[in-house]
N, C-alpha and C. Protein backbone atom coordinates (compact mmCIF):
# COMPACT_ATOMS: atom_id res chain seq x y z
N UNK A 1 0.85 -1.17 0.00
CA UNK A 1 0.00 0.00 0.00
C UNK A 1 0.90 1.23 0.00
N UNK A 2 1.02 1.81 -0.95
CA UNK A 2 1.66 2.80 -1.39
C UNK A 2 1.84 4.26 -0.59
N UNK A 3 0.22 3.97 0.32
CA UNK A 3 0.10 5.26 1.15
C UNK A 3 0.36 5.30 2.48
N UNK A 4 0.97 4.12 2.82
CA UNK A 4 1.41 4.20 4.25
C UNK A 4 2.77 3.61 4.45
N UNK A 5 3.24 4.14 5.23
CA UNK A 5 4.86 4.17 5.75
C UNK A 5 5.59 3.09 5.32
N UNK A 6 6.49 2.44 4.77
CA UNK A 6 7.56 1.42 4.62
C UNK A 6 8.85 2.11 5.35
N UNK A 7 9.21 0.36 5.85
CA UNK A 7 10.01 0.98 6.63
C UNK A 7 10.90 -0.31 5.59
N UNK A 8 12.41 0.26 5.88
CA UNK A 8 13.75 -1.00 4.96
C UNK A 8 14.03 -2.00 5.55
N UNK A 9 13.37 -2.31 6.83
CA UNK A 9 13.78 -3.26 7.34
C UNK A 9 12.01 -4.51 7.27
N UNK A 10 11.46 -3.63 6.61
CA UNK A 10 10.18 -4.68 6.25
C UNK A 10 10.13 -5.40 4.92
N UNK A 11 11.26 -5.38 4.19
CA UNK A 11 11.63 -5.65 3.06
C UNK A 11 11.69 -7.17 3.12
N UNK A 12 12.14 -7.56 4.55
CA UNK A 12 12.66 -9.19 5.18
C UNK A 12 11.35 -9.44 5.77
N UNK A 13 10.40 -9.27 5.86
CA UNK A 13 9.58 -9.70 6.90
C UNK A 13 9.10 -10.69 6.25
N UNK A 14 8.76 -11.93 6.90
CA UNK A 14 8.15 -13.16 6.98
C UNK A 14 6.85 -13.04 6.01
N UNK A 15 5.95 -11.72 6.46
CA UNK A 15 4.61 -11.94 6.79
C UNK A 15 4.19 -11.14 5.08
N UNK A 16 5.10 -9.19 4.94
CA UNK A 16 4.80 -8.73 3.69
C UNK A 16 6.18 -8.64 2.99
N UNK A 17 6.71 -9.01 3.61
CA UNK A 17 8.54 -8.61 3.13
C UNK A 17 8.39 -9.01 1.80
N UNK A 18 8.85 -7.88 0.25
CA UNK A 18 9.07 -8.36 -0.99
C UNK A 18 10.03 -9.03 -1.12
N UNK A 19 11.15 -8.93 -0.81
CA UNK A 19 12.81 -9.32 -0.63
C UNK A 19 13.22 -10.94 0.24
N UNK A 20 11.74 -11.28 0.77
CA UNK A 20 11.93 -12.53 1.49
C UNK A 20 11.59 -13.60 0.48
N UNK A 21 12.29 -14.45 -0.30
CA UNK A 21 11.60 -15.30 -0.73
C UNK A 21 11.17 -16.20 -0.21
N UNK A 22 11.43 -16.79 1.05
CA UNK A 22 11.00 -17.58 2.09
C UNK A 22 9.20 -17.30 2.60
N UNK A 23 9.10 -16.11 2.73
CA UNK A 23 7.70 -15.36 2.86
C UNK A 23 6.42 -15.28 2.29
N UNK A 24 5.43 -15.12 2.97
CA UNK A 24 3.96 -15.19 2.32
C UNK A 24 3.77 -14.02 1.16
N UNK A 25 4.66 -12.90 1.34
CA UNK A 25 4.77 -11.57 0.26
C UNK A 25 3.72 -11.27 0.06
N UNK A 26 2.36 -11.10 1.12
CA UNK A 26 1.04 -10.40 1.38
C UNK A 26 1.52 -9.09 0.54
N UNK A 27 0.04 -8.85 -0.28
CA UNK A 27 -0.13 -7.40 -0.80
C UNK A 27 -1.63 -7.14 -0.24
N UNK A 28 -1.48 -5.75 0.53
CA UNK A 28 -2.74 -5.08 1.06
C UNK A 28 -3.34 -4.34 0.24
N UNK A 29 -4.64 -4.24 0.33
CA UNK A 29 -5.72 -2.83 -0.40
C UNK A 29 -6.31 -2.04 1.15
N UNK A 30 -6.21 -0.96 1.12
CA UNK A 30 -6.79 0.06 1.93
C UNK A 30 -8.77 -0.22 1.42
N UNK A 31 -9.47 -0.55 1.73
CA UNK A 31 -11.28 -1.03 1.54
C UNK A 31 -12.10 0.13 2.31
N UNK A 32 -11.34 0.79 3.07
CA UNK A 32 -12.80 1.82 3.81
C UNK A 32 -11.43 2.34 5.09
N UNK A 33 -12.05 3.68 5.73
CA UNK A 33 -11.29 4.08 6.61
C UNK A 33 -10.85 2.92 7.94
N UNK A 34 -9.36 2.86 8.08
CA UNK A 34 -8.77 2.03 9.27
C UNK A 34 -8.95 0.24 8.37
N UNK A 35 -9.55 0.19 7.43
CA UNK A 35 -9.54 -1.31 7.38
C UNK A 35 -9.19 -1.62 5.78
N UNK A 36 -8.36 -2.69 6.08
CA UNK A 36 -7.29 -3.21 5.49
C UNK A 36 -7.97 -4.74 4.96
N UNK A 37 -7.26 -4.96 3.64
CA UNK A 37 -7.42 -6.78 3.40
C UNK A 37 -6.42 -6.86 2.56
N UNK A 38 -6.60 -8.14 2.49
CA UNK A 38 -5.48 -8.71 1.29
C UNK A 38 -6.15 -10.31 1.14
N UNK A 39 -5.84 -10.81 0.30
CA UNK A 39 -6.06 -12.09 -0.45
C UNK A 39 -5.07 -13.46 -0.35
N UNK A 40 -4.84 -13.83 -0.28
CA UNK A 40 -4.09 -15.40 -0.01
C UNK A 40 -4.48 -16.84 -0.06
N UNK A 41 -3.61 -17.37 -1.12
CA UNK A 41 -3.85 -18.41 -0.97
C UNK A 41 -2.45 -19.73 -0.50
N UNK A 42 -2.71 -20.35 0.23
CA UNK A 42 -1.23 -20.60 0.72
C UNK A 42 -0.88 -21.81 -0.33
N UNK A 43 0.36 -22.12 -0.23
CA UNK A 43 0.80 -23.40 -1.15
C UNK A 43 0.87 -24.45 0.07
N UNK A 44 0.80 -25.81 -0.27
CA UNK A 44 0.71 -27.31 -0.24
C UNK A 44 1.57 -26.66 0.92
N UNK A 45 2.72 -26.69 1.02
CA UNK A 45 4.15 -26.83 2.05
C UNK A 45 3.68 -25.96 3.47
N UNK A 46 2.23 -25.47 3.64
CA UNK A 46 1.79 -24.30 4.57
C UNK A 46 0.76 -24.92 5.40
N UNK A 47 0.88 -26.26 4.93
CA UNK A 47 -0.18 -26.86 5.62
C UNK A 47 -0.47 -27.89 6.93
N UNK A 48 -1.45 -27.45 8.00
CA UNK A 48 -1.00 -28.20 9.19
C UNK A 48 -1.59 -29.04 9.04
N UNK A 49 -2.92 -29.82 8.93
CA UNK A 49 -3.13 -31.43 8.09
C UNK A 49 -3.58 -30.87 6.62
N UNK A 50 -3.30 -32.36 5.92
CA UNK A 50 -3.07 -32.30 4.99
C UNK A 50 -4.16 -30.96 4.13
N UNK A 51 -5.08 -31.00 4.24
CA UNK A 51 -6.13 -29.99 3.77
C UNK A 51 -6.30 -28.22 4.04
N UNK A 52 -5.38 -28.26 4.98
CA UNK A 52 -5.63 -27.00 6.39
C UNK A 52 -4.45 -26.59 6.05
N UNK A 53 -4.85 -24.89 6.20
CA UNK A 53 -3.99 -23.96 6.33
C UNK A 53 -3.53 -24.38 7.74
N UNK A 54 -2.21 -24.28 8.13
CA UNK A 54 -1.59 -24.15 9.29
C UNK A 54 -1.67 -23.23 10.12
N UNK A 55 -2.70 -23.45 11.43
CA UNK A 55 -2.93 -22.31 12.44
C UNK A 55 -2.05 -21.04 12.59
N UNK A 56 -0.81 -21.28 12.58
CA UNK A 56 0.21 -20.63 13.07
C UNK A 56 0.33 -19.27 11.46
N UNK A 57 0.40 -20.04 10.53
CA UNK A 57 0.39 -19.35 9.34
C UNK A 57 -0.87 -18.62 9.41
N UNK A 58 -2.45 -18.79 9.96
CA UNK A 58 -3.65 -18.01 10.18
C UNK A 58 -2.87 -17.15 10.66
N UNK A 59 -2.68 -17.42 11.89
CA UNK A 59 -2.04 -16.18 12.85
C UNK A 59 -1.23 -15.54 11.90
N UNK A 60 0.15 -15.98 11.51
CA UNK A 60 0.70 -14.78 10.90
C UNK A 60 0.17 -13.82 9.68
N UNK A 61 -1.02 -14.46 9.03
CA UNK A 61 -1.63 -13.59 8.14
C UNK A 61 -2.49 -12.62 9.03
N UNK A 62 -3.48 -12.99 9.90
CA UNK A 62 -3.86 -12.27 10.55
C UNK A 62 -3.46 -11.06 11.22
N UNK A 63 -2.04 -11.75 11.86
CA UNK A 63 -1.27 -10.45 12.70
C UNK A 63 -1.08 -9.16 11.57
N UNK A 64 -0.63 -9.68 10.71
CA UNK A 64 -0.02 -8.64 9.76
C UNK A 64 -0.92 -7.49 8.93
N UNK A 65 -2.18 -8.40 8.76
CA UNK A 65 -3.17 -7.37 8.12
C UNK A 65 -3.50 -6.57 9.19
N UNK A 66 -3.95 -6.44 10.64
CA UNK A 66 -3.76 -5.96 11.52
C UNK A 66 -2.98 -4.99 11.82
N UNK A 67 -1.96 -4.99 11.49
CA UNK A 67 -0.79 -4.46 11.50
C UNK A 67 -0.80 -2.92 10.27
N UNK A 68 -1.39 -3.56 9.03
CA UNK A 68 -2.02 -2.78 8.06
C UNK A 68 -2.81 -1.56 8.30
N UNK A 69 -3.77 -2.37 8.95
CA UNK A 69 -4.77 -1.57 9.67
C UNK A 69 -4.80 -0.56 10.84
N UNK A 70 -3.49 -0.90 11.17
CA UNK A 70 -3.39 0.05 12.29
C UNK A 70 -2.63 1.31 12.06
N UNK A 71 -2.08 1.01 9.97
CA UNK A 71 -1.02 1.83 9.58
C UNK A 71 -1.93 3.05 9.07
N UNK A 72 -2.79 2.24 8.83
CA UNK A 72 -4.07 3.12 7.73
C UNK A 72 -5.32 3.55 8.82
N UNK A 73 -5.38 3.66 10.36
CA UNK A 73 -6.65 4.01 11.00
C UNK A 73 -5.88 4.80 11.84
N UNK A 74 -4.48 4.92 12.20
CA UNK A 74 -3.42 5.95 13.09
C UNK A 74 -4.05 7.23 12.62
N UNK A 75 -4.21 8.44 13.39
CA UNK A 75 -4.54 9.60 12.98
C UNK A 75 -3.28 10.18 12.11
N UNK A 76 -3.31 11.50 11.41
CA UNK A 76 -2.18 11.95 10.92
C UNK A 76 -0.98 12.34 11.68
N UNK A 77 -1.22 12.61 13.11
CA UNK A 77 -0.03 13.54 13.36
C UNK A 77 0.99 12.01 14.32
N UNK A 78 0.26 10.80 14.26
CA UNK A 78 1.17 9.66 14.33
C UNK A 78 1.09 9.14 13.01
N UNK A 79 0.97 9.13 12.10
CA UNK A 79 1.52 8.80 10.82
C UNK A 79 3.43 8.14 10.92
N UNK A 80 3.49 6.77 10.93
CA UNK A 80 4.72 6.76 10.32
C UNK A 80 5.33 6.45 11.67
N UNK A 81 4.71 6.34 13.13
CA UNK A 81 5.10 5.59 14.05
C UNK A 81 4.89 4.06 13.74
N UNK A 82 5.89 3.61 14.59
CA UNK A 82 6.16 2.22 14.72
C UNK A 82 5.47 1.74 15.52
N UNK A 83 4.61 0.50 15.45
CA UNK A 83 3.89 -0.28 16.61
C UNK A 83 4.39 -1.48 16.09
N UNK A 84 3.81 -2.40 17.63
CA UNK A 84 4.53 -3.63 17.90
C UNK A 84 3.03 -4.54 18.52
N UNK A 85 2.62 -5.57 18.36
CA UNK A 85 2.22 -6.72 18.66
C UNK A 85 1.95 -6.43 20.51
N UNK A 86 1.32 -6.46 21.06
CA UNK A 86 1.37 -7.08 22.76
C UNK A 86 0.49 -7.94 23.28
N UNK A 87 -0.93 -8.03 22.89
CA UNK A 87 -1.45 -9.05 23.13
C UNK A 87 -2.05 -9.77 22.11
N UNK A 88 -2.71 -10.67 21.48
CA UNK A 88 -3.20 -10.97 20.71
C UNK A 88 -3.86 -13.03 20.84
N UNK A 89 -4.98 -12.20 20.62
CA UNK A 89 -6.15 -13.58 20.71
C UNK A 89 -6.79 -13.99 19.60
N UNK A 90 -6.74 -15.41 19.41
CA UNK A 90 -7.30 -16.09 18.33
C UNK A 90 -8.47 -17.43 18.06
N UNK A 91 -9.14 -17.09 16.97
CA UNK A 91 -10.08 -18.23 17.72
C UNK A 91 -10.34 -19.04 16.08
N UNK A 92 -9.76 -20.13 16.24
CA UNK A 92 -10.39 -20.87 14.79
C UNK A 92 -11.66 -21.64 14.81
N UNK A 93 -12.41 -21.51 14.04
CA UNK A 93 -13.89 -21.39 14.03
C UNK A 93 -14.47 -22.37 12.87
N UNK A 94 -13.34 -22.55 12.17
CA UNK A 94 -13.57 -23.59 10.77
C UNK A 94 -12.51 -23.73 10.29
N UNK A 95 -12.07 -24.55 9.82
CA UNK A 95 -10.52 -25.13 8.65
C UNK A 95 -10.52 -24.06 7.63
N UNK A 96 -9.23 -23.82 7.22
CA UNK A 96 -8.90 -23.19 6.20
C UNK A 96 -8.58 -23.54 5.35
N UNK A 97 -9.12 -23.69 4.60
CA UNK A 97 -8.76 -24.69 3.38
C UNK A 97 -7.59 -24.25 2.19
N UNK A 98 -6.57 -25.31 1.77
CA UNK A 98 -5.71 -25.03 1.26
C UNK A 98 -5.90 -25.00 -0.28
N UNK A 99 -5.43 -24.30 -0.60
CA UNK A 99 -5.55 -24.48 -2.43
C UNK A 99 -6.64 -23.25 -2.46
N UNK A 100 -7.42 -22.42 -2.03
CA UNK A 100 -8.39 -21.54 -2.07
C UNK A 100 -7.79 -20.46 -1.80
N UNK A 101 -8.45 -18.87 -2.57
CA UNK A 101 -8.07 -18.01 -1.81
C UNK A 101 -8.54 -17.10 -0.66
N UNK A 102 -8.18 -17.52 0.18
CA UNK A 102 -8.42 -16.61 1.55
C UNK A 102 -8.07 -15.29 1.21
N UNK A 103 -8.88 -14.44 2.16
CA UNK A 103 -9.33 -13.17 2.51
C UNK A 103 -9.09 -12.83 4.05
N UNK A 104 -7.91 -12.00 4.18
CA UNK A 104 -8.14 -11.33 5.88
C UNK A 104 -8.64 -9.90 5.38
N UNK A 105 -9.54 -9.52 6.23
CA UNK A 105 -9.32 -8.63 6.96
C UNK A 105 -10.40 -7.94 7.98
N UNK A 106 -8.69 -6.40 8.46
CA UNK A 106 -8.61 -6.02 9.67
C UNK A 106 -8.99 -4.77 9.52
N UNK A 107 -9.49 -4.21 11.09
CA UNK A 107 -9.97 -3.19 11.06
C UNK A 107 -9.64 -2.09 12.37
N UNK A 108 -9.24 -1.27 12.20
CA UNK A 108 -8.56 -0.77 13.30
C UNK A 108 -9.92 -0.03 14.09
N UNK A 109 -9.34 -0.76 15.93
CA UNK A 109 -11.13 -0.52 16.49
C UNK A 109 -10.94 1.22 17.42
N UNK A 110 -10.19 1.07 17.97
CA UNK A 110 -9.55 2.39 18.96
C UNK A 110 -8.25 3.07 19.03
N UNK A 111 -7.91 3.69 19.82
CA UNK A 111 -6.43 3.75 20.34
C UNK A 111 -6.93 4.60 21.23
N UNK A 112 -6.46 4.47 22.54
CA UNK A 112 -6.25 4.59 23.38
C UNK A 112 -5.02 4.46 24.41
N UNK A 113 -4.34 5.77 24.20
CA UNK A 113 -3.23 6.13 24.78
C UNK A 113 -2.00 5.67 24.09
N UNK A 114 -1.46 4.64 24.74
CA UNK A 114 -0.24 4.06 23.38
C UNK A 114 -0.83 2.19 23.28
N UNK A 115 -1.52 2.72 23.76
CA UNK A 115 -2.27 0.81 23.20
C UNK A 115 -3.56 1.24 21.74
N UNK A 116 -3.62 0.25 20.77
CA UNK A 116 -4.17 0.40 19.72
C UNK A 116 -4.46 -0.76 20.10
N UNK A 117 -5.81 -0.89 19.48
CA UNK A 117 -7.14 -2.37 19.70
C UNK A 117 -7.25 -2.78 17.89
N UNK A 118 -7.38 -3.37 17.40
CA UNK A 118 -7.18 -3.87 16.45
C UNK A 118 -8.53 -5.29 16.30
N UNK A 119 -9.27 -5.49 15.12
CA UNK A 119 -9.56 -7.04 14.99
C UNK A 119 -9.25 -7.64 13.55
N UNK A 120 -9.56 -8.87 13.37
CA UNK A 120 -9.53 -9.40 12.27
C UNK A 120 -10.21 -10.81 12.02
N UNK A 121 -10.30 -10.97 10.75
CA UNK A 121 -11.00 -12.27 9.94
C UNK A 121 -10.58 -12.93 9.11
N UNK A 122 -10.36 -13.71 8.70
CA UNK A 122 -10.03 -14.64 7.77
C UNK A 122 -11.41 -15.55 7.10
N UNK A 123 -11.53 -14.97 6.00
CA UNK A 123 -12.77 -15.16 5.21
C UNK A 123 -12.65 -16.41 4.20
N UNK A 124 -13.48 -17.47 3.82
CA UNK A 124 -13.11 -18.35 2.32
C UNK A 124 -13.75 -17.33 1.17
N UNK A 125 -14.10 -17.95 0.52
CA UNK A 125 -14.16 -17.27 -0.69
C UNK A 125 -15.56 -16.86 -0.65
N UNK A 126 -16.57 -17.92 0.20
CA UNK A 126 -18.26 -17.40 0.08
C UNK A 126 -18.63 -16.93 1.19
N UNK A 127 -17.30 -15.94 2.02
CA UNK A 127 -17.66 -15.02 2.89
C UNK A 127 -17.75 -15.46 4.29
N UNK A 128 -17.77 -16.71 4.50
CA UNK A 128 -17.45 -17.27 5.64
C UNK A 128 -16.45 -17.24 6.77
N UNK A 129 -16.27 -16.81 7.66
CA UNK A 129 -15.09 -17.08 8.93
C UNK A 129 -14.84 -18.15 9.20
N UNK A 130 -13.72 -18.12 8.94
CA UNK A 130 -12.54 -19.09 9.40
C UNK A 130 -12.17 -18.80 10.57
N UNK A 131 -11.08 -17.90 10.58
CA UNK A 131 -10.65 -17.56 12.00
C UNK A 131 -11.03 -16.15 12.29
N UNK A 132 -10.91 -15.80 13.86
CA UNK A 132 -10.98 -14.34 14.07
C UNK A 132 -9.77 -13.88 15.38
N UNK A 133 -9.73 -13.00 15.32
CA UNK A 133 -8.13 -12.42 16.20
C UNK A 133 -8.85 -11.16 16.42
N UNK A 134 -8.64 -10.73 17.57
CA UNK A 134 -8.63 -9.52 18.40
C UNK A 134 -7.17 -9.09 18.94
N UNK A 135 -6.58 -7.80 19.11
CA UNK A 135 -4.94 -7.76 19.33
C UNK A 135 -4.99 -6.32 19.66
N UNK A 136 -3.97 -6.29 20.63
CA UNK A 136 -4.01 -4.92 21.42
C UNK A 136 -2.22 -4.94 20.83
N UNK A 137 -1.93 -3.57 20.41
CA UNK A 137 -0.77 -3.38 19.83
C UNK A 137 -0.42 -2.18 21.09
N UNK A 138 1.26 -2.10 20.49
CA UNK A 138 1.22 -0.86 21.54
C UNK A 138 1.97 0.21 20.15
N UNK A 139 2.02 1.82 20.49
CA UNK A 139 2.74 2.62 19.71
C UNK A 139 4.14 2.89 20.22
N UNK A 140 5.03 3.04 19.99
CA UNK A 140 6.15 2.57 20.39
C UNK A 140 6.79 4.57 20.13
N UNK A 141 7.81 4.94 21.02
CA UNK A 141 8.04 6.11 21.50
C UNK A 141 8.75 6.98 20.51
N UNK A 142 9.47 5.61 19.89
CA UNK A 142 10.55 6.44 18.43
C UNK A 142 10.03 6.53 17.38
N UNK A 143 10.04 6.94 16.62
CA UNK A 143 9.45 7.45 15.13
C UNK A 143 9.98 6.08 14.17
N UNK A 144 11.13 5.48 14.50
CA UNK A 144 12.08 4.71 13.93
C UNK A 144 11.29 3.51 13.46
């Protein structure tokens, strides 16, 4: 997403990093104020039984659109601060099926003080929940 902050050291990241070939290389769309999605479909090697997206891989798609969302619902005059992960809850609700493309997304709910509230979804293709995540981020003091 072109309109919110990159930082050079997200270039490696696991979750959107372009530069990781190891990585899921998530691309976000901005959909409405504070909320974020992106599309995914994972390959064969991502899978925790044979059919199923791997929980852990939910989570990391989840975290990250989240993460999106919190880049794109920050008011302007924090624009371009750094936040970090602090709590985060998850609840799988149905299998994710592999070979399909999944749909997260997140929506930034509050902020309050230097904690940001955050949720998210993981959708199949006929709109259904898969998983859902709630996550309290914090804003972090350096601009860096």
């Amino acid at each position: 997403m072109a309109d919110l902050p990159r930082y050079e050291s997200d270039a490696w990241c696991f979750g959107c990093g372009e530069a990781n070939g190891q990585g899921l290389r998530l691309a976000f769309r901005r959909t409405g104020p504070g909320v974020v999605e992106c599309t995914y479909q994972a390959p064969e090697h991502l899978c925790g039984a044979k059919t199923v997206v791997h929980g852990g891989i939910q989570a990391t798609i989840l975290d990250e659109v989240m993460g999106k969302a919190i880049q794109a619902g920050l008011p302007p005059e924090l624009a371009g601060r750094r936040t970090v992960t602090a709590d985060f809850s998850l609840r799988y609700r149905q299998p994710a099926p592999m070979g399909e493309p999944l749909t997260a997304r997140a929506e930034f709910v509050r902020l309050d003080g230097a904690n940001i509230f955050v949720k998210a979804t993981l959708l199949d293709r006929e709109g259904n929940e898969l998983t859902i995540a709630e996550a309290r981020w914090k804003l972090l003091a350096t601009m860096r």
